[in-house]
Protein backbone atom coordinates (compact mmCIF):
# COMPACT_ATOMS: atom_id res chain seq x y z
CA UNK A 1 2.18 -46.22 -41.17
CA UNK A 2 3.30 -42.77 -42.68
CA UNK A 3 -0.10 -41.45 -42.25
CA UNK A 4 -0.14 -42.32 -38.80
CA UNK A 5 3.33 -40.72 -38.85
CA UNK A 6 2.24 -37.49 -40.68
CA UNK A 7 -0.94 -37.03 -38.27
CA UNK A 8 1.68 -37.54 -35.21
CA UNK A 9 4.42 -34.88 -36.58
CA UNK A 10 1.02 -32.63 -37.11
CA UNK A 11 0.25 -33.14 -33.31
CA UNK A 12 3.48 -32.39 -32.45
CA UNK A 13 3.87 -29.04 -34.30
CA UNK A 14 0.54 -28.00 -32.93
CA UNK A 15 1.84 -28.51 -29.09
CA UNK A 16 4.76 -26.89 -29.73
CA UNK A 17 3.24 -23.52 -31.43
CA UNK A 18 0.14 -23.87 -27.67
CA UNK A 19 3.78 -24.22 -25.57
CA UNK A 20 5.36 -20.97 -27.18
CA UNK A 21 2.42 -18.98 -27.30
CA UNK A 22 1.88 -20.10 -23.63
CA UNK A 23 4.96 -19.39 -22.25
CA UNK A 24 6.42 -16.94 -24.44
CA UNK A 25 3.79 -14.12 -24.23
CA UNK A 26 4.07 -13.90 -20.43
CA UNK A 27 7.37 -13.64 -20.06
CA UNK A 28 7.24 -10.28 -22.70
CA UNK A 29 4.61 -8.84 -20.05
CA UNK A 30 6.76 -9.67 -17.29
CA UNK A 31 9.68 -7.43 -18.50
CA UNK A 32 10.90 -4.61 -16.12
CA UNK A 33 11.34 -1.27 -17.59
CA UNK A 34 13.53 1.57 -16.25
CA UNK A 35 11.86 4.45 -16.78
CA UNK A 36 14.36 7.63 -16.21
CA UNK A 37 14.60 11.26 -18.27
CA UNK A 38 17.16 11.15 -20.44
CA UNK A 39 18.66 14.49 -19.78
CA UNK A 40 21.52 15.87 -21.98
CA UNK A 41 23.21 19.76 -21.61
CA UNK A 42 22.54 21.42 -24.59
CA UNK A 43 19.05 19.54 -24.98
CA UNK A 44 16.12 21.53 -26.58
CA UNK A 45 12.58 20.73 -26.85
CA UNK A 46 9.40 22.35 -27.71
CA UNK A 47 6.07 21.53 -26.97
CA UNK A 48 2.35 23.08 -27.77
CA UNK A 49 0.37 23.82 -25.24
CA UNK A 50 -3.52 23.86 -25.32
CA UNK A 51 -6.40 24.25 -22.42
CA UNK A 52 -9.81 24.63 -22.75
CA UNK A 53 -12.60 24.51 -20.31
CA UNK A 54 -14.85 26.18 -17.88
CA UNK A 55 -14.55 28.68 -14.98
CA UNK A 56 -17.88 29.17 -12.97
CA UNK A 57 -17.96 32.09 -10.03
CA UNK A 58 -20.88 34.02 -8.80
CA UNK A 59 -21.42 35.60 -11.65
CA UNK A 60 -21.13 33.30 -14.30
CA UNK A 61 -19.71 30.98 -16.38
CA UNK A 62 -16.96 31.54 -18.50
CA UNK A 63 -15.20 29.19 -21.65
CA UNK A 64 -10.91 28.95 -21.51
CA UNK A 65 -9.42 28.41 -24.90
CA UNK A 66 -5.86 28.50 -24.45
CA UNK A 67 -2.98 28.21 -26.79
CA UNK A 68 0.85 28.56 -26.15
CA UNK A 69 4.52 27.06 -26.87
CA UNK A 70 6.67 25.90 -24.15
CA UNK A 71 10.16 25.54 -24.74
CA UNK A 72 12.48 23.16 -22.27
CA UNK A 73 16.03 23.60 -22.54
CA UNK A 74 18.67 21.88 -20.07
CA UNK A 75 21.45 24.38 -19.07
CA UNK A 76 23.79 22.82 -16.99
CA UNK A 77 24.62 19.11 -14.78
CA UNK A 78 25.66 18.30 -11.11
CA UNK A 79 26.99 15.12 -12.02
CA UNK A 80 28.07 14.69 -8.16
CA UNK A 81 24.22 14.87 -7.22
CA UNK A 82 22.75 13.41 -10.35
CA UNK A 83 20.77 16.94 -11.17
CA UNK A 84 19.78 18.75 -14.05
CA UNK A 85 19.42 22.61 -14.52
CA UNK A 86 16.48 22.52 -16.80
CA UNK A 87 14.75 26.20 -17.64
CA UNK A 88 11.50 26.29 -18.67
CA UNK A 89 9.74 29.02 -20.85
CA UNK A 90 6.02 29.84 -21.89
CA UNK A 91 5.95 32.37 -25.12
CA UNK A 92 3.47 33.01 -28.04
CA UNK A 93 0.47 32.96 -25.45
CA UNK A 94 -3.17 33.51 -27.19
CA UNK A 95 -7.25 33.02 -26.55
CA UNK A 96 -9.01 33.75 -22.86
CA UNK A 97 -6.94 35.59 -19.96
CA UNK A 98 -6.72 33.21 -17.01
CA UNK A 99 -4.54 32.97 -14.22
CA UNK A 100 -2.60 29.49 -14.88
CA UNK A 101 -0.28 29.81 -12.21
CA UNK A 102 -2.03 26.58 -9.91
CA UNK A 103 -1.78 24.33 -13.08
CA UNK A 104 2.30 25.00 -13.43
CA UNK A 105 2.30 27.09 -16.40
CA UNK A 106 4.60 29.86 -16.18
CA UNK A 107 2.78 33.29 -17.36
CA UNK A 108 4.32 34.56 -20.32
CA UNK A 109 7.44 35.57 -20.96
CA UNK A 110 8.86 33.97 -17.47
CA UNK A 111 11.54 31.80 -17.61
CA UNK A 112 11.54 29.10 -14.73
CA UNK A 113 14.80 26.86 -14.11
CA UNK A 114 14.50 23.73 -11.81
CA UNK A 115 17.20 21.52 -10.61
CA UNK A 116 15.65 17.76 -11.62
CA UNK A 117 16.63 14.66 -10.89
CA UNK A 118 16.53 11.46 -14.06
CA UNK A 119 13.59 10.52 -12.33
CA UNK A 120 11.59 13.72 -12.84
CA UNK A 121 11.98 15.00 -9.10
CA UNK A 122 12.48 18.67 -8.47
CA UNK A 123 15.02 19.52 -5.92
CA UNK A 124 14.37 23.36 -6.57
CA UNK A 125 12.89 26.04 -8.67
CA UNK A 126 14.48 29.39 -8.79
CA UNK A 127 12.43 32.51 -7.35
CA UNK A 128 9.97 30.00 -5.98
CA UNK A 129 10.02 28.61 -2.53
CA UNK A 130 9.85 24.65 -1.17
CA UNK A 131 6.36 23.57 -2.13
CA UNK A 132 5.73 25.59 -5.51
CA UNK A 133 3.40 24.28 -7.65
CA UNK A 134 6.86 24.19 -9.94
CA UNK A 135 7.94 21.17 -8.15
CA UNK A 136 5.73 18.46 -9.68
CA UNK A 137 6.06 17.89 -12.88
CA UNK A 138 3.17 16.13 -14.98
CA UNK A 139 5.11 12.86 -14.75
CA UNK A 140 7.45 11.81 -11.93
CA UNK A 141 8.94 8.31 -12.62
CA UNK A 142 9.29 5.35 -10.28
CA UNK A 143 12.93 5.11 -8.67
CA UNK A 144 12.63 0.72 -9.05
CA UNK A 145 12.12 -0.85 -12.56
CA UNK A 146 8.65 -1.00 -13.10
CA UNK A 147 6.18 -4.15 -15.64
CA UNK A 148 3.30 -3.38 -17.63
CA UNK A 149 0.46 -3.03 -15.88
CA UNK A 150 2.63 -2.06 -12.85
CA UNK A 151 2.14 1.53 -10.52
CA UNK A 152 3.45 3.72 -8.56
CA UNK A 153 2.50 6.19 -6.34
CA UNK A 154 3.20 9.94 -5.82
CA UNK A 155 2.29 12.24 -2.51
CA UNK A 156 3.30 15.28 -2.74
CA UNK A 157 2.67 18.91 -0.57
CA UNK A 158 1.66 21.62 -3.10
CA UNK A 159 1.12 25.17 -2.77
CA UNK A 160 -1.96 26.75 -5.26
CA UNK A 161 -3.34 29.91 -5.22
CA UNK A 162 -6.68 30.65 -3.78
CA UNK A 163 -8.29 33.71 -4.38
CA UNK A 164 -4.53 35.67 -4.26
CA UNK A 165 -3.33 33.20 -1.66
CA UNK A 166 -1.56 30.48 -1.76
CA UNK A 167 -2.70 27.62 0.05
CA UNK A 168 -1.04 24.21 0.60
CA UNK A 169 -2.68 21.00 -0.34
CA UNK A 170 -1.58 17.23 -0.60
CA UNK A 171 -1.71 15.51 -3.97
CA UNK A 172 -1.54 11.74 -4.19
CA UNK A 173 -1.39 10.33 -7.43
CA UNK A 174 -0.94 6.75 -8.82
CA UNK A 175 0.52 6.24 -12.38
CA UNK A 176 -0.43 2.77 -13.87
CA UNK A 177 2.20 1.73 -17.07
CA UNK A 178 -0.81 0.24 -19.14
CA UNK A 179 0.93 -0.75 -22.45
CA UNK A 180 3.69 0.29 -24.92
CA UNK A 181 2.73 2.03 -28.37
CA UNK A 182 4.98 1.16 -31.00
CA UNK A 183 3.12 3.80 -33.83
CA UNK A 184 2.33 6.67 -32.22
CA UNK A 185 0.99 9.55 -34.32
CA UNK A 186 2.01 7.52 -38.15
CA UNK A 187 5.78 7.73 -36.60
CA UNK A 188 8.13 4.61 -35.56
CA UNK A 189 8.04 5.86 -31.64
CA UNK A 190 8.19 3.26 -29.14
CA UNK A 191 6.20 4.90 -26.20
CA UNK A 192 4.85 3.66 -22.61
CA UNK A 193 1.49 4.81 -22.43
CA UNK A 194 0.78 5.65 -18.49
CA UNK A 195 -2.34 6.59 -16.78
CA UNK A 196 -2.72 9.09 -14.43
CA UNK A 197 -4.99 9.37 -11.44
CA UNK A 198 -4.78 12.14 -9.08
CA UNK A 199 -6.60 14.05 -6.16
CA UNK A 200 -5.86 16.54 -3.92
CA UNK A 201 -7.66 18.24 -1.06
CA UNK A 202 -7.07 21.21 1.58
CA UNK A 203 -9.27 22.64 4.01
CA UNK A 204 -8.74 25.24 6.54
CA UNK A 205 -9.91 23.93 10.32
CA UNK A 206 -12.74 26.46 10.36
CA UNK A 207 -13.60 24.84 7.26
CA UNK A 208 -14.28 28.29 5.85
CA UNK A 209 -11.97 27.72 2.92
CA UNK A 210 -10.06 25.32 1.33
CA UNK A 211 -9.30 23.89 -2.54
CA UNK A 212 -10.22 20.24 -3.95
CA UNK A 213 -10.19 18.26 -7.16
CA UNK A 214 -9.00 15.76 -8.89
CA UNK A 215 -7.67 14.83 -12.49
CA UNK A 216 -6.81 11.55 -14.80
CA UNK A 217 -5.12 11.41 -18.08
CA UNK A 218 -2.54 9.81 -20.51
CA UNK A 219 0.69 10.66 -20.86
CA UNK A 220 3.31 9.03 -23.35
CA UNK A 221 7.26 8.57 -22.61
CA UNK A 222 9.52 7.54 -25.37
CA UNK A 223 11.41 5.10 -24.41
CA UNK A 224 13.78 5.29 -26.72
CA UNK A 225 15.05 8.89 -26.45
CA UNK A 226 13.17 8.69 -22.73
CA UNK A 227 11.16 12.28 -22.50
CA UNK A 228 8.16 12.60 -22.25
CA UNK A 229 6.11 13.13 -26.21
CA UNK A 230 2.14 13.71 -25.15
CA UNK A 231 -0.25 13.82 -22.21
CA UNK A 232 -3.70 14.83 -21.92
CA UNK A 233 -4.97 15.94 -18.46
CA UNK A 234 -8.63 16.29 -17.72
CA UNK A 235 -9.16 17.98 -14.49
CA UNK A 236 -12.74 17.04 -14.50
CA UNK A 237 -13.28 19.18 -10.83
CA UNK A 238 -11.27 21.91 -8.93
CA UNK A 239 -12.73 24.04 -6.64
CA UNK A 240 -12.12 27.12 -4.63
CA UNK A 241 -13.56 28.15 -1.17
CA UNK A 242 -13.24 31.06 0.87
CA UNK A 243 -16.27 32.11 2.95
CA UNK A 244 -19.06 33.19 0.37
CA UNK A 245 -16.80 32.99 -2.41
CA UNK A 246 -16.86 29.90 -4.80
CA UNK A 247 -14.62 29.04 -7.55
CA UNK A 248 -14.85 26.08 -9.82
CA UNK A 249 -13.03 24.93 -12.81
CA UNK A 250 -13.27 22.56 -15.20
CA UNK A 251 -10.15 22.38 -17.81
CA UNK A 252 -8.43 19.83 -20.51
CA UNK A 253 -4.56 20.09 -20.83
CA UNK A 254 -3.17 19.28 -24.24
CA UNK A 255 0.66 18.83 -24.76
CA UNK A 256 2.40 17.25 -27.83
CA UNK A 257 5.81 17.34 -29.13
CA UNK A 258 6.06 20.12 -31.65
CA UNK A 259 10.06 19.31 -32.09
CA UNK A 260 12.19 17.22 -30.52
């Protein structure tokens, strides 16, 4: 009688440790997340920069190798609108001369201040017009609480510069939140790790000229002190038409958190 009565308690343990693990681990993946910047006046942060990758023209190929620090510092709050005066330098540039202008970096020495919103949308961007490649930032965040494995998407008109003029394209891109990093880098950081597809196309109705690519990557948000820590953008195709000429590029971006 008590083995029977051992075997049964046995049993009994064993379907209650199938029930939690059953039960329990979907209802951690079903969590929503807000996802906002956690702006604060006064805020600093630095970040290295790296590119590297391939122009190809007419006459040839040529290798980027990039290196720079951008520094972020937020200046001032409309707490009425919910913005966030947030200026933007590029400084300590070094390696291949390249006009970065169509992949948002600022060229050196030029401060840029946006008005942002917690989600990451820019309402403006002094000296630059509506449309400036300065309005999107690498990662714009979803505006509704968002699970793992759950997306959003962004379309957005963009102005780039095609052989010294700018031309405007739409970019749609679709952030997936894949999973949440807990060590990131041998440091405690608890981080959403998002994906990022994007593509963008433009071309004039002669079809004469135009610009198209596309680009995926990783980017990691703390969501603890809720900025964003890393991202690596591969822009695996961009290219430029006008008439004869032909421009294509081939880069890697390469941000991480030099200090906080």
């Amino acid at each position: 009688m008590r083995k029977i009565s051992g075997n049964l308690e046995k049993i009994l343990a064993l379907a209650f440790f199938v029930f939690t693990a059953l039960f329990t681990a979907p209802l951690a993946s079903q969590q929503s997340y807000n996802l906002t910047y956690h702006w604060t006046v006064g805020g600093r942060t630095q970040y290295s920069m790296y590119i590297v990758g391939q122009v190809t023209t007419a006459a040839g190929t040529q290798d980027i190798r990039i290196q720079y620090t951008n520094l972020c510092e937020v200046t001032g709050e409309d707490k009425a609108k919910a913005l966030y005066k947030v200026s933007e330098k590029s400084l300590n540039y070094s390696g291949t001369t390249f006009d970065l202008r169509s992949y948002g970096v600022t060229p050196e020495g030029e401060q840029v201040e946006r008005t942002i919103d917690a989600y990451g949308r820019v309402a403006s961007a002094a000296r630059y017009g509506e449309g400036s490649r300065y309005y999107l930032l690498p990662l714009v965040l979803p505006q509704v609480p968002v699970r793992l494995e759950g997306k959003w998407k962004l379309a957005q008109t963009v102005q780039v510069p095609v052989f010294e003029q700018d031309v405007t394209t739409q970019v749609v891109i679709v952030y997936t939140f894949e999973d949440i990093n807990r060590n990131y880098k041998g440091r405690v950081r608890k981080c959403a790790r998002i994906r990022v597809d994007a593509n963008y196309l433009h071309e004039s109705l002669d079809g004469n000229s135009g610009v198209k690519g596309a680009y995926q990557g990783k980017i990691f948000f703390d969501l603890e002190e809720m900025k964003l820590v890393d991202y690596q953008i591969t822009e695996n195709r961009r290219e430029w038409i006008r008439s004869e000429n032909r421009v294509r590029t081939s880069v890697i971006q390469f941000t991480s958190l030099a200090q906080p």
